[in-house]
PDB file of N, CA and C in Angstrom:
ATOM      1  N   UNK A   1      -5.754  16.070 -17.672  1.00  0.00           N
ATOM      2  CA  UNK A   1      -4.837  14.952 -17.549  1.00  0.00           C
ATOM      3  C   UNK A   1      -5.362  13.818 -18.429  1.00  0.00           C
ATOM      4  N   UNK A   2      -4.542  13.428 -19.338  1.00  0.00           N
ATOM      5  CA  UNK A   2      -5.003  12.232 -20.120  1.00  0.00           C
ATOM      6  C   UNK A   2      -4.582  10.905 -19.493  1.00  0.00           C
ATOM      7  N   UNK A   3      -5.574   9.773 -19.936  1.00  0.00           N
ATOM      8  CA  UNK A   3      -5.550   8.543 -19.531  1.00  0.00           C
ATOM      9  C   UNK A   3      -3.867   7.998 -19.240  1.00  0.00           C
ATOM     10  N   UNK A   4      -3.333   7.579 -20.065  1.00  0.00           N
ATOM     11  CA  UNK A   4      -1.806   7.759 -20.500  1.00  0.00           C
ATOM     12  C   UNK A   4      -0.660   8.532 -19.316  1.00  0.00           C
ATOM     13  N   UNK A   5      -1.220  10.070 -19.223  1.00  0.00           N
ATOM     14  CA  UNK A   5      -0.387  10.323 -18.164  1.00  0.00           C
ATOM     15  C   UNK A   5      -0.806   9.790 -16.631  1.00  0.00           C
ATOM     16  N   UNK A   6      -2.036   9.401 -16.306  1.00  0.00           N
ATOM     17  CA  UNK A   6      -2.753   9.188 -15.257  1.00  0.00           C
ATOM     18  C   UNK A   6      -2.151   7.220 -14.964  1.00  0.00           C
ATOM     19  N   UNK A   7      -1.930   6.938 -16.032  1.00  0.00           N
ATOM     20  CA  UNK A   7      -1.270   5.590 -16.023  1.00  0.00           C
ATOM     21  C   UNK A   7       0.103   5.304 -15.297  1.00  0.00           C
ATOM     22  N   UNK A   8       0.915   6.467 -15.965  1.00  0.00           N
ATOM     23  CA  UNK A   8       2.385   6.712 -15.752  1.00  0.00           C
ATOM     24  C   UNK A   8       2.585   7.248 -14.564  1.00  0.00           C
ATOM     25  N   UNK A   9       1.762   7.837 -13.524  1.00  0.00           N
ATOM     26  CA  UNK A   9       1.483   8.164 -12.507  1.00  0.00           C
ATOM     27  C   UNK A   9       1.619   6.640 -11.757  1.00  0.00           C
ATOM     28  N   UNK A  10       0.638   6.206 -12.032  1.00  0.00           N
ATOM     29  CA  UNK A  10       0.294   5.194 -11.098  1.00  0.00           C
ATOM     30  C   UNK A  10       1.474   4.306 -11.196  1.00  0.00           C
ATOM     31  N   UNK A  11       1.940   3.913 -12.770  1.00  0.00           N
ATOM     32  CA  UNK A  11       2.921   3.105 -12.697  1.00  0.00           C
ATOM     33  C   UNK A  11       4.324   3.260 -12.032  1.00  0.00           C
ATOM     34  N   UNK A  12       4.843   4.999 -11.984  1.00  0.00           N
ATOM     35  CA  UNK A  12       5.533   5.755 -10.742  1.00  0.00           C
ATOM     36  C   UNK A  12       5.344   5.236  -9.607  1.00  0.00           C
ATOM     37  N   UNK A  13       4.233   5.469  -8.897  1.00  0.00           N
ATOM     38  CA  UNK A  13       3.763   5.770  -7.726  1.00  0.00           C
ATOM     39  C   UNK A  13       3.893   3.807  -7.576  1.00  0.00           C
ATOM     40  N   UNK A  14       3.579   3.154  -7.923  1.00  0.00           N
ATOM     41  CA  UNK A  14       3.614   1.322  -7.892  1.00  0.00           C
ATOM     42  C   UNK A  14       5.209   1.241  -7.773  1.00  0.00           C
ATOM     43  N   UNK A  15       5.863   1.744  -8.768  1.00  0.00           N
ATOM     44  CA  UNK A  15       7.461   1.256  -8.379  1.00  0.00           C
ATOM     45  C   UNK A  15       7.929   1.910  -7.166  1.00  0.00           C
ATOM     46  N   UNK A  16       7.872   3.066  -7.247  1.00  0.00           N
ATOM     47  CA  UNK A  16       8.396   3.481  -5.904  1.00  0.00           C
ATOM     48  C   UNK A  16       7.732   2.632  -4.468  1.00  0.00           C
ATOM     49  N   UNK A  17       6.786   2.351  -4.720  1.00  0.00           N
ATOM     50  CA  UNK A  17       6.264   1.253  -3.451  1.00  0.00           C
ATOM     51  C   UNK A  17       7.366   0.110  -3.528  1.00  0.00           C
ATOM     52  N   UNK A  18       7.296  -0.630  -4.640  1.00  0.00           N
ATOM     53  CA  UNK A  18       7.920  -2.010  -4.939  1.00  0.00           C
ATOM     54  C   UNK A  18       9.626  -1.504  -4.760  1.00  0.00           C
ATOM     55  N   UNK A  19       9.927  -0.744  -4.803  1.00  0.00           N
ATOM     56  CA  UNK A  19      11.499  -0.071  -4.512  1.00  0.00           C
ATOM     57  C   UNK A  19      11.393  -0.156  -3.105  1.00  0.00           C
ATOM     58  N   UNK A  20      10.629   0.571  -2.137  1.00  0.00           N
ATOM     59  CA  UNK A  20      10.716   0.924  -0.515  1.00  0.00           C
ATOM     60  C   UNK A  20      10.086  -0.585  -0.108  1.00  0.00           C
ATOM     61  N   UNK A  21       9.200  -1.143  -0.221  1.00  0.00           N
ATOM     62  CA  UNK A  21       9.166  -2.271  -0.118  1.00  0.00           C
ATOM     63  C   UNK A  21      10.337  -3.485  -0.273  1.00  0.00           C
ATOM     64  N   UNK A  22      11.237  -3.546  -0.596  1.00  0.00           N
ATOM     65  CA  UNK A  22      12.215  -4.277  -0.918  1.00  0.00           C
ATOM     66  C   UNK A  22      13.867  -3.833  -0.711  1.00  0.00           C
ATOM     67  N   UNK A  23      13.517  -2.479  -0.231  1.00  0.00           N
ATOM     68  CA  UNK A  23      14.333  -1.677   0.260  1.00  0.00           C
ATOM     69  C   UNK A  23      14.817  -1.848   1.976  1.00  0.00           C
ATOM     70  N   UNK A  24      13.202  -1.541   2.686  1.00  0.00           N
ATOM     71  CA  UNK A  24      13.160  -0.765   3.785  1.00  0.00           C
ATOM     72  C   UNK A  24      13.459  -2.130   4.805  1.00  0.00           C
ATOM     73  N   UNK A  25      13.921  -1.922   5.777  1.00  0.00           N
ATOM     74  CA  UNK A  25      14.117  -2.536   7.225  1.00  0.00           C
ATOM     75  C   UNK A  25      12.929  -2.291   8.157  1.00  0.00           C
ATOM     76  N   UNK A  26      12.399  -0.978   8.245  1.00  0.00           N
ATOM     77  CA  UNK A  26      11.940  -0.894   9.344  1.00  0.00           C
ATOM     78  C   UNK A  26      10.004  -1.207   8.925  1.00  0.00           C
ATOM     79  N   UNK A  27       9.091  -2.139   9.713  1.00  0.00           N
ATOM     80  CA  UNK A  27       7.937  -2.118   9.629  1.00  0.00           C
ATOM     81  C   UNK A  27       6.741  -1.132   9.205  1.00  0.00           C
ATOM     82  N   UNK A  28       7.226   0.213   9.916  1.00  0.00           N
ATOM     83  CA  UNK A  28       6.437   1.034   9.272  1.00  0.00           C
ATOM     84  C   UNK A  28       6.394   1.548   7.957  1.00  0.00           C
ATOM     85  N   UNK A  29       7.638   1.760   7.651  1.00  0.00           N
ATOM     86  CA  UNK A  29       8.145   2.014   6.425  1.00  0.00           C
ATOM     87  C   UNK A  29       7.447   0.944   4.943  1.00  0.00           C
ATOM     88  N   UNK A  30       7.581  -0.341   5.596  1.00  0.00           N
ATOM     89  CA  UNK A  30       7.234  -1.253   4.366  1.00  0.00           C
ATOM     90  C   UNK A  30       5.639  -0.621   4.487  1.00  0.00           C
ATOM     91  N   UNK A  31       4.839  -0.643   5.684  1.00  0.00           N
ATOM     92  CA  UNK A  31       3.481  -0.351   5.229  1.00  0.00           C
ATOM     93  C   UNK A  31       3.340   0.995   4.740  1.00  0.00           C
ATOM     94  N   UNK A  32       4.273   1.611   4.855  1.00  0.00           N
ATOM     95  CA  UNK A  32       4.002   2.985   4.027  1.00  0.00           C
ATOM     96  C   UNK A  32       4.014   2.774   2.524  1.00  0.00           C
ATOM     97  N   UNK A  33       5.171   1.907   2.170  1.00  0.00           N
ATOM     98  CA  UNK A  33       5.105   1.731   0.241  1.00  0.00           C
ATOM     99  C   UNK A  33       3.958   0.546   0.231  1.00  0.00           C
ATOM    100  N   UNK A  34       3.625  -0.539   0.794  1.00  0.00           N
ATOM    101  CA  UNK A  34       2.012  -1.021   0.568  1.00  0.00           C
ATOM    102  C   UNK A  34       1.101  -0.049   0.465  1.00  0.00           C
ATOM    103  N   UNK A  35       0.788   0.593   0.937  1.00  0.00           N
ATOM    104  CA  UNK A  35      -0.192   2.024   0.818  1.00  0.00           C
ATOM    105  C   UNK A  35       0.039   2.318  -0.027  1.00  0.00           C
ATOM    106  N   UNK A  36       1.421   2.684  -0.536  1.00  0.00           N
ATOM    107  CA  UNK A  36       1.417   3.283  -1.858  1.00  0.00           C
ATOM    108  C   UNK A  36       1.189   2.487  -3.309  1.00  0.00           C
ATOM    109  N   UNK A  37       1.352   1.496  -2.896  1.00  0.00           N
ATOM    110  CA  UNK A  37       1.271   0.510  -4.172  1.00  0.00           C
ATOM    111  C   UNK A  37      -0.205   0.547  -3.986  1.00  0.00           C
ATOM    112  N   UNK A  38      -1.245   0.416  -3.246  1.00  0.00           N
ATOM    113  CA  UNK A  38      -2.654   0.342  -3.253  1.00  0.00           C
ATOM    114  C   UNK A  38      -3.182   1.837  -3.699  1.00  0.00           C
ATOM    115  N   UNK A  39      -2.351   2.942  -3.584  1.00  0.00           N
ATOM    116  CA  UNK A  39      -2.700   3.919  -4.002  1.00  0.00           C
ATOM    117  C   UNK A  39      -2.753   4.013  -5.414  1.00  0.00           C
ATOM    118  N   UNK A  40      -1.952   3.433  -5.912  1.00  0.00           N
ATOM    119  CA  UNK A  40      -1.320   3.455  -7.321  1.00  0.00           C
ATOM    120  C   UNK A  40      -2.316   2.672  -7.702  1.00  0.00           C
ATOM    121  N   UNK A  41      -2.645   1.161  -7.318  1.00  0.00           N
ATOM    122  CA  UNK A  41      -3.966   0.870  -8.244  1.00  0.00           C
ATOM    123  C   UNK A  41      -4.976   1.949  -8.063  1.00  0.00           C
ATOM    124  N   UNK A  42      -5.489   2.132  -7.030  1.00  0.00           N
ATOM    125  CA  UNK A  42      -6.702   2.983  -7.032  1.00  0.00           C
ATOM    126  C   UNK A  42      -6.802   4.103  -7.953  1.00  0.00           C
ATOM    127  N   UNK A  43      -5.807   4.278  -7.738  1.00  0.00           N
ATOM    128  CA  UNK A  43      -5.615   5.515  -9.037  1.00  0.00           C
ATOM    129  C   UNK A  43      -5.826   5.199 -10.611  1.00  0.00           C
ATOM    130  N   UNK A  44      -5.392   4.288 -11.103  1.00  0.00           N
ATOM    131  CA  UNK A  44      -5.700   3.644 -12.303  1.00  0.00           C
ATOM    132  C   UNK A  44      -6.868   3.411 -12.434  1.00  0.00           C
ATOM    133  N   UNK A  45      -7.531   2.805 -10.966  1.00  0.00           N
ATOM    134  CA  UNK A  45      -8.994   2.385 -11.672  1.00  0.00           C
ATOM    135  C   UNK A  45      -9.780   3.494 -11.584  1.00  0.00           C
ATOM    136  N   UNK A  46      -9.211   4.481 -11.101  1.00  0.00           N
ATOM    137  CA  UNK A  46     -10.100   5.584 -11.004  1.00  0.00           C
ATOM    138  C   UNK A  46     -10.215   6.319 -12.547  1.00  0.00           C
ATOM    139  N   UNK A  47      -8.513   6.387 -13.023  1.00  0.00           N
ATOM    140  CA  UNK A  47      -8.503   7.026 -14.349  1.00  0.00           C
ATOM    141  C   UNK A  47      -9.306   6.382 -15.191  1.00  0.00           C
ATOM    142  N   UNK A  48      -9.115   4.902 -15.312  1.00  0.00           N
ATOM    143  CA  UNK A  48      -9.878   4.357 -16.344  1.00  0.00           C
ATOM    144  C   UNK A  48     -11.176   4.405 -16.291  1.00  0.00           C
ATOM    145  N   UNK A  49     -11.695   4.425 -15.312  1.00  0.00           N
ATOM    146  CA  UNK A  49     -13.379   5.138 -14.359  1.00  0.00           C
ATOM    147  C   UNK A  49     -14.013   5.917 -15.756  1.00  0.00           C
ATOM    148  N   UNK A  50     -12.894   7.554 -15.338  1.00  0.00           N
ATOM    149  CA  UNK A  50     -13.092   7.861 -15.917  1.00  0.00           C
ATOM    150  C   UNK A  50     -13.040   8.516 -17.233  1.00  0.00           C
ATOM    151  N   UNK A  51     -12.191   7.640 -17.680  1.00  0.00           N
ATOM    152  CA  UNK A  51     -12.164   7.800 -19.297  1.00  0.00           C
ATOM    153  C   UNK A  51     -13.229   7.291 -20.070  1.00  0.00           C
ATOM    154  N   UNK A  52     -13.373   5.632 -19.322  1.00  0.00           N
ATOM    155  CA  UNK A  52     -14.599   5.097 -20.128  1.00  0.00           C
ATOM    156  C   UNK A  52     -15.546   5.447 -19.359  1.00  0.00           C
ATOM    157  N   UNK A  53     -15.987   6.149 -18.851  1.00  0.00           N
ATOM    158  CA  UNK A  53     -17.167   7.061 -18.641  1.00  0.00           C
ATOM    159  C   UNK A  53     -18.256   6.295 -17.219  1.00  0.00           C
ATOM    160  N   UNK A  54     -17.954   5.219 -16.842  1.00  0.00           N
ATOM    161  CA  UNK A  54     -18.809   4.575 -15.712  1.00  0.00           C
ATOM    162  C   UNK A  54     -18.558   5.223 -14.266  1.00  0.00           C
ATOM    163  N   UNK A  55     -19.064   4.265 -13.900  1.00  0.00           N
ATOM    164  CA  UNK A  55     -18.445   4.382 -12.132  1.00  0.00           C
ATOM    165  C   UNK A  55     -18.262   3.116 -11.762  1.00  0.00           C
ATOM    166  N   UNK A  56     -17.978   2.066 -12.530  1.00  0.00           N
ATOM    167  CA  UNK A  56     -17.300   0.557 -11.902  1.00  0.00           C
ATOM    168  C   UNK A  56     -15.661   0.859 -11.154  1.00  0.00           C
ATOM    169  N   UNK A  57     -14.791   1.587 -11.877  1.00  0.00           N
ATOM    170  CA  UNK A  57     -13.697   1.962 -11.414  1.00  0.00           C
ATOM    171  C   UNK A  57     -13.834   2.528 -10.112  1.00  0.00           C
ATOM    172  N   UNK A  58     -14.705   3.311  -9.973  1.00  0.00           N
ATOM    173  CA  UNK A  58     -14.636   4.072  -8.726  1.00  0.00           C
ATOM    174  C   UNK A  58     -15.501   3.319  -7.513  1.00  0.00           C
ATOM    175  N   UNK A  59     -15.995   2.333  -7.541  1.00  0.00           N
ATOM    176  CA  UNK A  59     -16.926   1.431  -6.576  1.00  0.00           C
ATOM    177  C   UNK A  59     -15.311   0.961  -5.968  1.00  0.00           C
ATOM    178  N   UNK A  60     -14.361   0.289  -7.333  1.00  0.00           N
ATOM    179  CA  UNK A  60     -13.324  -0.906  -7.131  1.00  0.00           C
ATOM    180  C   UNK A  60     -12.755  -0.431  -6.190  1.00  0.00           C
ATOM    181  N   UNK A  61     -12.418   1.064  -6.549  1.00  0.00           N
ATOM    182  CA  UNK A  61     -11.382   1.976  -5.864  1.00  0.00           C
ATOM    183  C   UNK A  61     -11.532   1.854  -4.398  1.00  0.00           C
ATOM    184  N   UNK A  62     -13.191   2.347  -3.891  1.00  0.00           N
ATOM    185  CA  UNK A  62     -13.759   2.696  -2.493  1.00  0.00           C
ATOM    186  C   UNK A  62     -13.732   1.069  -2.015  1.00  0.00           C
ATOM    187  N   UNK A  63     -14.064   0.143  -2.608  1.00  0.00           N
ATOM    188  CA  UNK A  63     -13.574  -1.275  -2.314  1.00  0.00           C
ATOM    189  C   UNK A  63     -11.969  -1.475  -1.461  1.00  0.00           C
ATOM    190  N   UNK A  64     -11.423  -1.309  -2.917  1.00  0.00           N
ATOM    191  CA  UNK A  64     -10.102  -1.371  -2.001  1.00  0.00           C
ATOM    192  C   UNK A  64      -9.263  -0.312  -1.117  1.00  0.00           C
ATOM    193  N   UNK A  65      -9.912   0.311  -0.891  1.00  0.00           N
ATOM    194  CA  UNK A  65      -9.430   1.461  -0.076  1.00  0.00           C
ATOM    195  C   UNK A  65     -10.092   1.437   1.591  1.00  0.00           C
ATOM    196  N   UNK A  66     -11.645   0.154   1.490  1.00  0.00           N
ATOM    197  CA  UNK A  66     -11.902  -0.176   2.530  1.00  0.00           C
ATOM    198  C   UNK A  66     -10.959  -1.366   3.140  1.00  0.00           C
ATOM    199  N   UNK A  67     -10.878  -2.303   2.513  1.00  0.00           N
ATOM    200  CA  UNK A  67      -9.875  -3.144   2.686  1.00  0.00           C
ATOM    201  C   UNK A  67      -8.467  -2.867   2.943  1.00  0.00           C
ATOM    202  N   UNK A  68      -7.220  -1.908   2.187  1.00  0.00           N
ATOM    203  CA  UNK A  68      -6.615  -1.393   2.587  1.00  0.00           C
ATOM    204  C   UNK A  68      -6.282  -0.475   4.180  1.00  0.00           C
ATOM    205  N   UNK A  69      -7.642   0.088   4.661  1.00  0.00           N
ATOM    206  CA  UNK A  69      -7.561   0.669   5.821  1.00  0.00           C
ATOM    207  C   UNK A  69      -7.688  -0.786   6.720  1.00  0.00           C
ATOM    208  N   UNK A  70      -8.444  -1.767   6.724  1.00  0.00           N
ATOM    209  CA  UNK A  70      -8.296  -2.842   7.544  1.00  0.00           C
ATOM    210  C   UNK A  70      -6.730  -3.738   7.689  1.00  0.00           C
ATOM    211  N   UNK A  71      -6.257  -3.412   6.076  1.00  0.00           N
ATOM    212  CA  UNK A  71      -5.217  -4.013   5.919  1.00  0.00           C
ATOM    213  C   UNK A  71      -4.165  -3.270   7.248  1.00  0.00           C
ATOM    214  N   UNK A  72      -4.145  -2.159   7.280  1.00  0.00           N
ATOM    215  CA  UNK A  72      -3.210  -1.526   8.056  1.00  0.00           C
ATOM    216  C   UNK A  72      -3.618  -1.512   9.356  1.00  0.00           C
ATOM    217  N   UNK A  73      -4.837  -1.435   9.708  1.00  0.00           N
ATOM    218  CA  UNK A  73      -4.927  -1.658  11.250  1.00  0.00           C
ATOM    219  C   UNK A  73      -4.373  -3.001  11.894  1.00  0.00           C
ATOM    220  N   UNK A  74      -4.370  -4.150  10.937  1.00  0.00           N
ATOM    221  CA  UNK A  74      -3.700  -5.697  11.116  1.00  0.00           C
ATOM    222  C   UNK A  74      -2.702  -5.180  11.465  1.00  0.00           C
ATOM    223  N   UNK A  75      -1.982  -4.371   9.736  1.00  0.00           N
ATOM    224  CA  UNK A  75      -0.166  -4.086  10.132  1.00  0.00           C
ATOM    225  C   UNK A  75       0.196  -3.817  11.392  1.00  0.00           C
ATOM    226  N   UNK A  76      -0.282  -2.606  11.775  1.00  0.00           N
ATOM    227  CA  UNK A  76      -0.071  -1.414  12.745  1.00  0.00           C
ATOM    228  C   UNK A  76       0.037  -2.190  14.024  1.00  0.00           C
ATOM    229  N   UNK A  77      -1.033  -3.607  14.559  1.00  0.00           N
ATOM    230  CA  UNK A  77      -1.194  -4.101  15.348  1.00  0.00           C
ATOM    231  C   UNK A  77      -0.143  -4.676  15.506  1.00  0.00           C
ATOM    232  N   UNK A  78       0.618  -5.450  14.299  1.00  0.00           N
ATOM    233  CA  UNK A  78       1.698  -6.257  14.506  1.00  0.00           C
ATOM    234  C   UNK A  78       3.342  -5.413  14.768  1.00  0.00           C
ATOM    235  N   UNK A  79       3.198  -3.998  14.468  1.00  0.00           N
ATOM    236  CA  UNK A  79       4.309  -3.395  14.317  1.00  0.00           C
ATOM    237  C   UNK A  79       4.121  -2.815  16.123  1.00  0.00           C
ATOM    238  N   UNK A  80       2.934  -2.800  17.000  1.00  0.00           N
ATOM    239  CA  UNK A  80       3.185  -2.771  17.988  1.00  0.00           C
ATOM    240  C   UNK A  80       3.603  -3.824  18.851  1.00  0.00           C
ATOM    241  N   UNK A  81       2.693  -4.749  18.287  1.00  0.00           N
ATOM    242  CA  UNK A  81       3.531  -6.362  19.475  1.00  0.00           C
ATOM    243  C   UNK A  81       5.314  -6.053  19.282  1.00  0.00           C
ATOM    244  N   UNK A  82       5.726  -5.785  17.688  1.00  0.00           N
ATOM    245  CA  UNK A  82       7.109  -6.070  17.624  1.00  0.00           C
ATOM    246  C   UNK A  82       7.729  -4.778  18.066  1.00  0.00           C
ATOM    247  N   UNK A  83       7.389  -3.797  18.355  1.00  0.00           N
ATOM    248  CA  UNK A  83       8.044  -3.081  19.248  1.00  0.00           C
ATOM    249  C   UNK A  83       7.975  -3.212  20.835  1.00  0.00           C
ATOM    250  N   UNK A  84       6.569  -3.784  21.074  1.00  0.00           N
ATOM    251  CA  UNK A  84       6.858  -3.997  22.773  1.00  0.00           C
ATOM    252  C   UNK A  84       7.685  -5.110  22.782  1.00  0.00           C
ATOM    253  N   UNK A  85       7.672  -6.117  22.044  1.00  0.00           N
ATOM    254  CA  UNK A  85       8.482  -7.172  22.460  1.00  0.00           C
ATOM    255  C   UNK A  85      10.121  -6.578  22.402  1.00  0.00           C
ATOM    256  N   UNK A  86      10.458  -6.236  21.128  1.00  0.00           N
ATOM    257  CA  UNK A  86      11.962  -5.948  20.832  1.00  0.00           C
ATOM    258  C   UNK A  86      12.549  -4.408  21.139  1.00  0.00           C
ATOM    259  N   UNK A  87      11.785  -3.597  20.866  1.00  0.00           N
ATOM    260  CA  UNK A  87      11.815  -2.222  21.370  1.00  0.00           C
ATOM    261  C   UNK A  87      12.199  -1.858  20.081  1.00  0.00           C
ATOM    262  N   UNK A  88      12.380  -2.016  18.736  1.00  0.00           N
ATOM    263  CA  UNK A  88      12.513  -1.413  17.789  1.00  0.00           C
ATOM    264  C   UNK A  88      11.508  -2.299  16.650  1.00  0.00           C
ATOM    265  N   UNK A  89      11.388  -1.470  15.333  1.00  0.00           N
ATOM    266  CA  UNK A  89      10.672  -2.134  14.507  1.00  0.00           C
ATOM    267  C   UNK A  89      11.342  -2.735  13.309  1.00  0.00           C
ATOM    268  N   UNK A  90      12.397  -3.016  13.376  1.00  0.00           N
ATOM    269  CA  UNK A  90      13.123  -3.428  12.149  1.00  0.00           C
ATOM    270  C   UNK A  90      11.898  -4.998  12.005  1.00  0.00           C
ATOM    271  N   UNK A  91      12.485  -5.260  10.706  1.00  0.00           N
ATOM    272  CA  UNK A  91      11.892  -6.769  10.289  1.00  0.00           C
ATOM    273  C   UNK A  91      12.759  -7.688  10.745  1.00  0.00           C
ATOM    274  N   UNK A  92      13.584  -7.802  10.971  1.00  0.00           N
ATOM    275  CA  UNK A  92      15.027  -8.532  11.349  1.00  0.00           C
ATOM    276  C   UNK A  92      14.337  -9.443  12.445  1.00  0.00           C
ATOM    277  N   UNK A  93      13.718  -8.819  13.824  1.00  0.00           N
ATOM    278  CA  UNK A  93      13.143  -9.500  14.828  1.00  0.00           C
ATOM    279  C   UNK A  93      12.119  -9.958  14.809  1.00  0.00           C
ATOM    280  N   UNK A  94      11.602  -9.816  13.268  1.00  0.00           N
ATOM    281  CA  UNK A  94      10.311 -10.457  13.461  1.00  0.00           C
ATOM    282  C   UNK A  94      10.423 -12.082  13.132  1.00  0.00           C
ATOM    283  N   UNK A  95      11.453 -12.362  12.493  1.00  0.00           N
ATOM    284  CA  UNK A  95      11.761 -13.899  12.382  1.00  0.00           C
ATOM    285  C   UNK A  95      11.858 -14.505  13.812  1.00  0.00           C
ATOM    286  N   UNK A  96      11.884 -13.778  14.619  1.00  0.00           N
ATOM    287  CA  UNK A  96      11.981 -14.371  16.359  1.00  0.00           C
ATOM    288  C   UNK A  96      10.577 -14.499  16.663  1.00  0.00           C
ATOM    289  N   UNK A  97       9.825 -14.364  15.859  1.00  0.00           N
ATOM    290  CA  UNK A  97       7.993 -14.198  16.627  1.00  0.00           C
ATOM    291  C   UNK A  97       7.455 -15.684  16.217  1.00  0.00           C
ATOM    292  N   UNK A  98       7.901 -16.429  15.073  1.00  0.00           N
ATOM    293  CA  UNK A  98       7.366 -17.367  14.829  1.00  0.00           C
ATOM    294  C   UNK A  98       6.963 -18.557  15.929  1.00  0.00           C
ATOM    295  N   UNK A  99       5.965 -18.777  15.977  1.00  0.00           N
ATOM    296  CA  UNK A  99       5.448 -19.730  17.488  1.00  0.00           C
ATOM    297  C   UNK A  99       5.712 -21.499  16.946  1.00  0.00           C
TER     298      UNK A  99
END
């Protein structure tokens, strides 16, 4: 796989996030295309890793892939308050949470 196609991947895999992201209604759903958009960098920095031959790309990667898993345990937390409160997860009810 060359650099180039490993790009076009990621840049795929980033829109289709930024599409379902801007798309989706329901909470889980948006954190599913965030994941994917974090996948999509990781992936780049991984290619470029290793094309130019280091391992800085791949530290960045395990970086944000630790952060990302924290990122979603936040989400996940909030997509349960908004289902016990409303009984569904659309985003719609989450404009009702503001204190």
């Amino acid at each position: 796989m060359t650099l180039s196609t490993s790009i076009l991947l990621a840049a795929a895999m980033f829109s289709v996030g930024v599409y379902g992201l801007l798309t989706r209604r329901h909470a889980v759903a948006i954190l599913l295309s965030v994941e994917l958009m974090a996948n999509a960098a990781n992936l780049s920095f991984v290619a470029f890793s290793h094309f130019r031959g280091g391992a800085t790309g791949q530290l960045f990667a395990l970086f944000a892939l630790a952060i990302t898993v924290a990122e979603v345990a936040v989400g996940l937390a909030l997509v349960l308050l908004l289902y016990r409160t409303y009984g569904d997860t659309r985003t719609d009810a989450a404009k009702e949470l503001r204190g």
